[in-house]
N, C-alpha and C. Protein backbone atom coordinates (compact mmCIF):
# COMPACT_ATOMS: atom_id res chain seq x y z
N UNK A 1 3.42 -12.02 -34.03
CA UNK A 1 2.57 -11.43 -33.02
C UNK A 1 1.12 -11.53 -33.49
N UNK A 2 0.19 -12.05 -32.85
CA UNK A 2 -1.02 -12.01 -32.77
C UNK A 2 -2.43 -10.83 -32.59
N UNK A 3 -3.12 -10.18 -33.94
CA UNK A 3 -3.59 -9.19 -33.10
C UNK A 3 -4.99 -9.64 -32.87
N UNK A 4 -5.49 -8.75 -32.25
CA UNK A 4 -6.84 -9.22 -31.74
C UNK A 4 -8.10 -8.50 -32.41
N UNK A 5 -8.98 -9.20 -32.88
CA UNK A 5 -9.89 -9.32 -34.12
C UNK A 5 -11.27 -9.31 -33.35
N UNK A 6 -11.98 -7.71 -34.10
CA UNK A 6 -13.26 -7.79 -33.92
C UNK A 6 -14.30 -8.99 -34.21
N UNK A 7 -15.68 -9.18 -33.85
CA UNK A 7 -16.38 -10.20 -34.35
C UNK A 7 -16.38 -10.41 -35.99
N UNK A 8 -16.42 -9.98 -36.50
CA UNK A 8 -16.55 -10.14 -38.33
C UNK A 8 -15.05 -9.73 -38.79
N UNK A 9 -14.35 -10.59 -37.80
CA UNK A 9 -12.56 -10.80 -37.66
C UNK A 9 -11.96 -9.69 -38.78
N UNK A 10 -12.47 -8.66 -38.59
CA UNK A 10 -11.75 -7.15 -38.97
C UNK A 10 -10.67 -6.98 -38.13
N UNK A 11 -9.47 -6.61 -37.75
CA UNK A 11 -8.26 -6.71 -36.57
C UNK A 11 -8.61 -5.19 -35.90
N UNK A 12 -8.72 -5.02 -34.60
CA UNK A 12 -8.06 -3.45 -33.88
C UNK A 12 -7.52 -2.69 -35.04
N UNK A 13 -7.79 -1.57 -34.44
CA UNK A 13 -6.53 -0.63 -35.06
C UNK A 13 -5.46 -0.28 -33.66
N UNK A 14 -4.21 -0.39 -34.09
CA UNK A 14 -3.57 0.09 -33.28
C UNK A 14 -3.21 1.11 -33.43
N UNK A 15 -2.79 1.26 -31.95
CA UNK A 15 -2.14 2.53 -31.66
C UNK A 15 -3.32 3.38 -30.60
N UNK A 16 -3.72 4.53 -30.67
CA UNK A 16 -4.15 5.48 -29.40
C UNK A 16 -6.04 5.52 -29.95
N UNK A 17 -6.58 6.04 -29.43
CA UNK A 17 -7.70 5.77 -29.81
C UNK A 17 -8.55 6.36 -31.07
N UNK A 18 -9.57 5.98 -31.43
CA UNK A 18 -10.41 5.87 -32.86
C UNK A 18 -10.64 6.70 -33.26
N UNK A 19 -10.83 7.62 -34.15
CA UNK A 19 -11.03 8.73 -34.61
C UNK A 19 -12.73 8.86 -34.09
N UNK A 20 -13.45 9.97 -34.40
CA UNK A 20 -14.51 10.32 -33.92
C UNK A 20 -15.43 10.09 -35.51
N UNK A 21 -16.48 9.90 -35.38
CA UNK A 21 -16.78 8.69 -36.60
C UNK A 21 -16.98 10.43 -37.39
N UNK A 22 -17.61 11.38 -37.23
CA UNK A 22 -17.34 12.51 -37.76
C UNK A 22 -16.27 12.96 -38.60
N UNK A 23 -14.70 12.79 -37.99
CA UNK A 23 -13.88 12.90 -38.86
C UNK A 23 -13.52 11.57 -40.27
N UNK A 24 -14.40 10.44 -39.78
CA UNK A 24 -13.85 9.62 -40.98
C UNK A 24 -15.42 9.91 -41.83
N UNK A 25 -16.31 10.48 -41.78
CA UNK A 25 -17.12 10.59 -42.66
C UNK A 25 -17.13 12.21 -43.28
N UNK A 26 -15.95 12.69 -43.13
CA UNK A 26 -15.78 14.28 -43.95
C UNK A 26 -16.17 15.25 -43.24
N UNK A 27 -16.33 14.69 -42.04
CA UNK A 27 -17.61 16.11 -41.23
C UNK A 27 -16.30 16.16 -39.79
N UNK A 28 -14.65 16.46 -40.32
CA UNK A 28 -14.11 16.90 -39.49
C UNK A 28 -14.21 17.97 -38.65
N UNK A 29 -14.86 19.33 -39.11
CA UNK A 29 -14.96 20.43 -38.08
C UNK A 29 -16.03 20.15 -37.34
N UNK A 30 -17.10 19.30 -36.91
CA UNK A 30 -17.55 18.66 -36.23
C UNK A 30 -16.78 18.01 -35.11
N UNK A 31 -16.27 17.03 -35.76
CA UNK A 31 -15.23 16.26 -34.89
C UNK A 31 -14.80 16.86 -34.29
N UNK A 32 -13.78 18.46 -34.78
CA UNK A 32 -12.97 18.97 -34.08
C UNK A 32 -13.70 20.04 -32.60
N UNK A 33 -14.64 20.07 -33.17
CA UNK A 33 -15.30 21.16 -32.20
C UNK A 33 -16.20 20.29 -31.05
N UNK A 34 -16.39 19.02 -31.15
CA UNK A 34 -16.88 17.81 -30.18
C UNK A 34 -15.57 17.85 -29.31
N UNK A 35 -14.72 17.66 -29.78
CA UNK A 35 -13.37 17.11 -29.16
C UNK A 35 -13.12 18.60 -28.36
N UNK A 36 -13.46 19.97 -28.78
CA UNK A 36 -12.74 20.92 -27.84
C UNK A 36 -13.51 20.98 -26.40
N UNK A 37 -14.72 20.76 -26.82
CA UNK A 37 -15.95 20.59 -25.72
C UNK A 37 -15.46 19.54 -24.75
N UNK A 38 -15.16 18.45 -25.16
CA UNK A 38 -14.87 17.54 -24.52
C UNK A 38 -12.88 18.11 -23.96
N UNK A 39 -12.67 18.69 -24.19
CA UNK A 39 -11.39 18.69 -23.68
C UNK A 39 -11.28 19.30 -22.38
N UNK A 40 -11.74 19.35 -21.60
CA UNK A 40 -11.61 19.62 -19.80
C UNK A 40 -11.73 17.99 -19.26
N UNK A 41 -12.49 17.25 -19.97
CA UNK A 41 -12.31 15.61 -20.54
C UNK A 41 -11.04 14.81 -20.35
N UNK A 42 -10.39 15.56 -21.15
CA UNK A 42 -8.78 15.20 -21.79
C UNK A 42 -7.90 15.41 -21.35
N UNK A 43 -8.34 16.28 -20.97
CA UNK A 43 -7.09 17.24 -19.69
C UNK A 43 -7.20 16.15 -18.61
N UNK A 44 -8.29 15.80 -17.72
CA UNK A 44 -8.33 15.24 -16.63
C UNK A 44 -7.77 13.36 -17.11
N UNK A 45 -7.83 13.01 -18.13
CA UNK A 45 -7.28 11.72 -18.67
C UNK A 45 -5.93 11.66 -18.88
N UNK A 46 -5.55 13.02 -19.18
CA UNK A 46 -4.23 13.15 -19.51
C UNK A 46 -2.90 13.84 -17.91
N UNK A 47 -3.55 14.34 -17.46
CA UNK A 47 -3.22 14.82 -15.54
C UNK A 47 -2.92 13.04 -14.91
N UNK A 48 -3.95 12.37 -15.22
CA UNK A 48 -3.90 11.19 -14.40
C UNK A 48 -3.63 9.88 -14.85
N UNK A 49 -2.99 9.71 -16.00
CA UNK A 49 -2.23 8.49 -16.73
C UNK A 49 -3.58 8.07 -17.72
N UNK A 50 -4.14 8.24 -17.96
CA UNK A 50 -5.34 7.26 -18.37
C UNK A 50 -7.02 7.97 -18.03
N UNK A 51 -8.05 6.81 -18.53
CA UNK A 51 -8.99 7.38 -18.10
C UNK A 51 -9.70 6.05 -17.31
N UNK A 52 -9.34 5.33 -16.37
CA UNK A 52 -9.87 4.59 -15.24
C UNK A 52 -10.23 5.26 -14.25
N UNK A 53 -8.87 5.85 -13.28
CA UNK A 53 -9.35 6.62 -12.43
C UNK A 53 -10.49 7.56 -11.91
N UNK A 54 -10.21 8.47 -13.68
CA UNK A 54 -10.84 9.59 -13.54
C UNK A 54 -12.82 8.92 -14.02
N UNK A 55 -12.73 8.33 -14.74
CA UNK A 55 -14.14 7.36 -15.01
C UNK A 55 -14.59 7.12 -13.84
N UNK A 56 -13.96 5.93 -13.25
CA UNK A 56 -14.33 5.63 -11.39
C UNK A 56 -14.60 6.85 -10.67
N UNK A 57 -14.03 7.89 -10.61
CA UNK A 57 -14.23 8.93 -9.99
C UNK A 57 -15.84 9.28 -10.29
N UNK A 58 -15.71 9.94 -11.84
CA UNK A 58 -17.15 10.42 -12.22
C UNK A 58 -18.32 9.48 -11.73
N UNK A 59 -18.13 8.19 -11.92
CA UNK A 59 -19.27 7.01 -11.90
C UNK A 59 -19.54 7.17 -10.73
N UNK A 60 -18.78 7.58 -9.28
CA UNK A 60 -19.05 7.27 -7.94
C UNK A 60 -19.68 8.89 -7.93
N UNK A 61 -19.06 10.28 -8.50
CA UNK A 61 -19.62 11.51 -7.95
C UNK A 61 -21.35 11.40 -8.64
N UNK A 62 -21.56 10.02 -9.54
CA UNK A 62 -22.68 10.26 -10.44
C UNK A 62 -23.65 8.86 -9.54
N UNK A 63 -23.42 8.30 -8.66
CA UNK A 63 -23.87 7.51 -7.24
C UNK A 63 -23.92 6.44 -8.50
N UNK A 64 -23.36 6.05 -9.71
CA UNK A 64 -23.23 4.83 -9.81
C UNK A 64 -22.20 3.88 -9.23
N UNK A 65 -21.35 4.14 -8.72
CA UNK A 65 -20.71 2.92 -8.55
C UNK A 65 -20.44 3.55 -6.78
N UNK A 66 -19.73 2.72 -5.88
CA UNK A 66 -19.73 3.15 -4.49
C UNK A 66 -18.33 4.01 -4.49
N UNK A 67 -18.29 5.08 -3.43
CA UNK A 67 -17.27 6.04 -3.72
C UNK A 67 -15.45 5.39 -3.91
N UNK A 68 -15.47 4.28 -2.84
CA UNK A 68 -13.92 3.44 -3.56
C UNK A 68 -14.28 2.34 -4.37
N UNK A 69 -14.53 2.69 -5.52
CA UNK A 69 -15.07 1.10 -6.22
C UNK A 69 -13.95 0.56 -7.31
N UNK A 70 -12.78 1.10 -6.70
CA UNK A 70 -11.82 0.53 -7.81
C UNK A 70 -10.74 -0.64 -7.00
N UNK A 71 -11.19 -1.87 -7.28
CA UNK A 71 -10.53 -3.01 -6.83
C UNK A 71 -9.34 -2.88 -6.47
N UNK A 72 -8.34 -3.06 -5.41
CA UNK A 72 -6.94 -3.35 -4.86
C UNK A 72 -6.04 -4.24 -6.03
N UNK A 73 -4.93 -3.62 -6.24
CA UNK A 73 -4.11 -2.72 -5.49
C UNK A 73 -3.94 -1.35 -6.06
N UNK A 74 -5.18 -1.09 -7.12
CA UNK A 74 -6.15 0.11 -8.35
C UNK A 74 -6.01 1.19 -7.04
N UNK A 75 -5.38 2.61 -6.87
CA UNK A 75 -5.82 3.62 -6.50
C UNK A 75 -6.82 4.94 -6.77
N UNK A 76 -7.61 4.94 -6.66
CA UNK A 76 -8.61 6.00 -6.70
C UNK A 76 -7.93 7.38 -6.50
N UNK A 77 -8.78 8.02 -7.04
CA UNK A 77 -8.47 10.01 -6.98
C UNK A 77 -8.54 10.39 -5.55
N UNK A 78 -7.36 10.93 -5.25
CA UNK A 78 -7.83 11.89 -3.60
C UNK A 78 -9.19 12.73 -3.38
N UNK A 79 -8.69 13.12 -2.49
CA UNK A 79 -10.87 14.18 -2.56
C UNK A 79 -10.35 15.07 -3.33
N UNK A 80 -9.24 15.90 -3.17
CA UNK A 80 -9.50 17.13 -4.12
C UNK A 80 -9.43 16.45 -5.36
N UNK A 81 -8.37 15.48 -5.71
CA UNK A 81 -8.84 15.42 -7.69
C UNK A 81 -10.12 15.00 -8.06
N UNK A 82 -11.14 14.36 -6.80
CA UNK A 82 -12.52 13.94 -7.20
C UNK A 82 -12.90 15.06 -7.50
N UNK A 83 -12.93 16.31 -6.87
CA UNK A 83 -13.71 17.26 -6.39
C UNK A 83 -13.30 17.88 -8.11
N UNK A 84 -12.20 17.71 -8.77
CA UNK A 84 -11.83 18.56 -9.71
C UNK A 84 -13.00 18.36 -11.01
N UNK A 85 -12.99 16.27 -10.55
CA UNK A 85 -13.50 15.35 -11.50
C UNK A 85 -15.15 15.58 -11.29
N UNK A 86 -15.66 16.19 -10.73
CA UNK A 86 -16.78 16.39 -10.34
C UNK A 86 -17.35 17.82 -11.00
N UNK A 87 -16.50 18.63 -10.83
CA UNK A 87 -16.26 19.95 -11.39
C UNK A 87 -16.60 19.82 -13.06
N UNK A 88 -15.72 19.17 -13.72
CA UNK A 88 -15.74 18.83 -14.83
C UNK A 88 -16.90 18.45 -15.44
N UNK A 89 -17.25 17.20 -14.85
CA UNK A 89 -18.53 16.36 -15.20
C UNK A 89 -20.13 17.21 -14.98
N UNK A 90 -19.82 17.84 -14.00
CA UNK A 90 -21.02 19.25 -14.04
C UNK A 90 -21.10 20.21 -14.49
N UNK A 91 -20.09 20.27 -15.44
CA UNK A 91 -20.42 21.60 -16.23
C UNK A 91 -21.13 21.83 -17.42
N UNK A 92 -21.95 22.27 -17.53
CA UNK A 92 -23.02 22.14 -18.73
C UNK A 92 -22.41 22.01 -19.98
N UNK A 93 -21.42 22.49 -20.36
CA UNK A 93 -20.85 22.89 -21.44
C UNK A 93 -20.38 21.38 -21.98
N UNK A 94 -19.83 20.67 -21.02
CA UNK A 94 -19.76 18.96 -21.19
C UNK A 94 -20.90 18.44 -21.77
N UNK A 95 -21.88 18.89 -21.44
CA UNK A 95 -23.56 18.04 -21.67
C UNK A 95 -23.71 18.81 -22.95
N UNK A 96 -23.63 19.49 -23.76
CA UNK A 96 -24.03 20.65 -24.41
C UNK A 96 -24.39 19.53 -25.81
């Protein structure tokens, strides 16, 4: 099996995603307390398989992208889960 190799052909890491560069430089309670902030985040990635949807969602409630901008046969969030995804993304505590 073939894996697929950054530019200075270092390989991926597999498996789920990267640690937060905080926890690999010793400054885990950092990490950990980024990550709780961000977890209304996680929740909404984890409710909806992934984080496409819920991204597309934010990008369109944030007038970057147009409100269905996720290519066929890709389904978008109903209004209420936008409305949830919108909720989320405006809450200061996200920006903090």
């Amino acid at each position: 099996m073939r894996r697929l190799v950054l530019g200075d052909r270092r390989p991926l890491p597999r498996g789920g995603p990267r640690p937060h560069p905080g926890a690999q430089t010793g400054r885990a309670e950092r990490a950990e307390q980024e990550s709780q902030r961000l977890q209304p985040l996680w929740d909404l990635f984890a409710q909806h398989g992934g984080s496409l949807r819920v991204v597309a969602a934010a990008a369109a409630h944030l007038g970057l992208t147009a409100p269905r901008g996720l290519p066929l046969p890709l389904r978008g969030l109903d209004a209420k889960e936008r409305a949830r995804v919108a909720t989320v993304i405006e809450d200061p505590q996200l920006h903090a």
